[in-house]
C-alpha atoms as a PDB file:
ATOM      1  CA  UNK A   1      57.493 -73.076 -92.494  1.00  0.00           C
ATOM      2  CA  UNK A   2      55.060 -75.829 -94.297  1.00  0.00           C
ATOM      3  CA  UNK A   3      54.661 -77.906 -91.173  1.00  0.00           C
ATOM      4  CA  UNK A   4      53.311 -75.842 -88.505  1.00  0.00           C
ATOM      5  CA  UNK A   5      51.292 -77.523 -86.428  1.00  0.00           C
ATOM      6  CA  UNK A   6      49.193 -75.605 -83.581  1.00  0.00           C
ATOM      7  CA  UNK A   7      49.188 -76.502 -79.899  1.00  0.00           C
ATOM      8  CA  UNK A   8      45.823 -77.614 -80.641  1.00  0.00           C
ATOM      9  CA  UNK A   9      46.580 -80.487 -82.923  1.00  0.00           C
ATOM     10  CA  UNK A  10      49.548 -81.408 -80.459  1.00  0.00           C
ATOM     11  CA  UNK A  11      46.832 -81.399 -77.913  1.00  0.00           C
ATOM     12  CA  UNK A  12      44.286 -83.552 -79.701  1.00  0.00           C
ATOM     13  CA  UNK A  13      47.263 -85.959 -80.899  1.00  0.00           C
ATOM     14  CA  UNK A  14      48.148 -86.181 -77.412  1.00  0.00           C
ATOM     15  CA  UNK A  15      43.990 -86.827 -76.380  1.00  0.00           C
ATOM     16  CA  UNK A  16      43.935 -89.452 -79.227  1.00  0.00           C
ATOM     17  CA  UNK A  17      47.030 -91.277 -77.681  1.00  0.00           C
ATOM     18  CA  UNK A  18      46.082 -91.164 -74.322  1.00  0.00           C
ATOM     19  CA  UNK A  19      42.727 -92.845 -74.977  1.00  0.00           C
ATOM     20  CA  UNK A  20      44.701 -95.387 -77.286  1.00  0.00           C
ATOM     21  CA  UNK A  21      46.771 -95.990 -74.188  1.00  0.00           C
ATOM     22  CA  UNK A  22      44.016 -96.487 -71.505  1.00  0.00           C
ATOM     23  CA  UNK A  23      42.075 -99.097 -74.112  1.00  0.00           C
ATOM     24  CA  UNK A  24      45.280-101.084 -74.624  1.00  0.00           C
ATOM     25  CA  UNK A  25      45.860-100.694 -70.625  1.00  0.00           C
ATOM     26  CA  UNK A  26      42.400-102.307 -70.015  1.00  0.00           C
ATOM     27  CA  UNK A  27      42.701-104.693 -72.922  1.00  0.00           C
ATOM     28  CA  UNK A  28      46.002-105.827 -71.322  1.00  0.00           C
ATOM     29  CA  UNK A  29      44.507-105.742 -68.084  1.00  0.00           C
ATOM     30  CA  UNK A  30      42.218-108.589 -68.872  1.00  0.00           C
ATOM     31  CA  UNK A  31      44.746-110.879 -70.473  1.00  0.00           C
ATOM     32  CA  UNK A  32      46.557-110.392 -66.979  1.00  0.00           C
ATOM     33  CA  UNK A  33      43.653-111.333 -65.516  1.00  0.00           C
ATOM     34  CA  UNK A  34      43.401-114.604 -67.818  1.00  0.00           C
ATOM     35  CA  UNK A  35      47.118-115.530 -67.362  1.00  0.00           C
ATOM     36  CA  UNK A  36      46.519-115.337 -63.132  1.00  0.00           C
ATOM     37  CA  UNK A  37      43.214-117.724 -63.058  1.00  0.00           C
ATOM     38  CA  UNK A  38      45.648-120.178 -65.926  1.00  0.00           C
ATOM     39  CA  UNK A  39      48.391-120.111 -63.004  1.00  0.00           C
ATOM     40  CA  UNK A  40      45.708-120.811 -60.406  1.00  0.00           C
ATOM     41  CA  UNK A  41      44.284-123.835 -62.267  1.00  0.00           C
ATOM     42  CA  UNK A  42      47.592-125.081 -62.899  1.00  0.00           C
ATOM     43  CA  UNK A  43      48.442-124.905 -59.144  1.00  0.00           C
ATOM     44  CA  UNK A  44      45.290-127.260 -58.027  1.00  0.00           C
ATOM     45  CA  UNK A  45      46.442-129.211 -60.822  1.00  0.00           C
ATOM     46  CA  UNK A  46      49.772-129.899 -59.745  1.00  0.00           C
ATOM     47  CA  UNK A  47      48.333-130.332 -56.044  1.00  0.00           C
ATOM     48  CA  UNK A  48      46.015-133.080 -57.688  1.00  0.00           C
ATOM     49  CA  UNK A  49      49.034-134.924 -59.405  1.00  0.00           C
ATOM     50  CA  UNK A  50      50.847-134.913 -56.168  1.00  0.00           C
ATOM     51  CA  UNK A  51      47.865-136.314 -54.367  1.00  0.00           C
ATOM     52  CA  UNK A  52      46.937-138.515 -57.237  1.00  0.00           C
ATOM     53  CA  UNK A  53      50.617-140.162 -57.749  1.00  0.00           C
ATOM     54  CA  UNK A  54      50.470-142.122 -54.255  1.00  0.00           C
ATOM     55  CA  UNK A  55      46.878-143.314 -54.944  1.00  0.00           C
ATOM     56  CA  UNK A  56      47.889-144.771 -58.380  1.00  0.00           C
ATOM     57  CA  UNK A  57      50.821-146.764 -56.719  1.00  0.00           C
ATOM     58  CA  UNK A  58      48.456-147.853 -53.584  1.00  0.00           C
ATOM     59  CA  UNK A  59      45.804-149.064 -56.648  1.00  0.00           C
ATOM     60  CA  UNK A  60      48.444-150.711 -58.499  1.00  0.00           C
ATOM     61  CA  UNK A  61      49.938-152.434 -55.695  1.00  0.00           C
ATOM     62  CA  UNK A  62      46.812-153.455 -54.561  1.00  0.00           C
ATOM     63  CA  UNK A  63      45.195-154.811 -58.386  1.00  0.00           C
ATOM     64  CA  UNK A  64      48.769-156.644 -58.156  1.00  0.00           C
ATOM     65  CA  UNK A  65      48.139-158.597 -54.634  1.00  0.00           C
ATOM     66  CA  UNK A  66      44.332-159.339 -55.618  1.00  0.00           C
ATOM     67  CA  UNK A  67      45.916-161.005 -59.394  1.00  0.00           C
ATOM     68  CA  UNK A  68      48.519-162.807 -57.748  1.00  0.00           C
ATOM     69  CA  UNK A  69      45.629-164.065 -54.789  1.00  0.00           C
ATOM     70  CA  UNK A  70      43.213-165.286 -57.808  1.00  0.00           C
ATOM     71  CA  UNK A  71      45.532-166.824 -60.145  1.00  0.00           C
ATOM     72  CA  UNK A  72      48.239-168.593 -57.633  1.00  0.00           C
ATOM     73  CA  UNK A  73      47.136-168.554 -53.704  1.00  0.00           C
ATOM     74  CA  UNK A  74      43.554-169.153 -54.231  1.00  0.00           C
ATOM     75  CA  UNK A  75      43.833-172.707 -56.068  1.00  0.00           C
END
């Protein structure tokens, strides 16, 4: 046979891959961990929007009253 390969070389193969593995596993690990603070951020952003919308319409309604009181009432 021209290919005989030892249990050795499986071995090593098999330490080779296994390290390969457990550096993609912790490279992976950290773009997991990236993703979940994203998600995070995007949650107290969406709690800001909802907070923010009623605010903006209180402000607008408001600049609105305080136009109409200087340019028509107040003469």
């Amino acid at each position: 046979m021209e290919h005989d390969v030892t249990h050795k070389q499986i071995f090593d193969r098999l330490i080779g891959v296994e390290q390969k593995v457990d550096d993609l596993d912790k490279k992976t690990s950290k773009v997991v961990v990236a993703f979940q603070a994203a998600e995070g951020a995007f949650v107290v952003l969406e709690m800001l929007g909802k907070i923010a919308k009623p605010i903006i319409w209180v402000l607008a309604v408001g600049s609105a009253v305080t136009l109409l009181w200087s340019e028509f009432w107040k003469r």
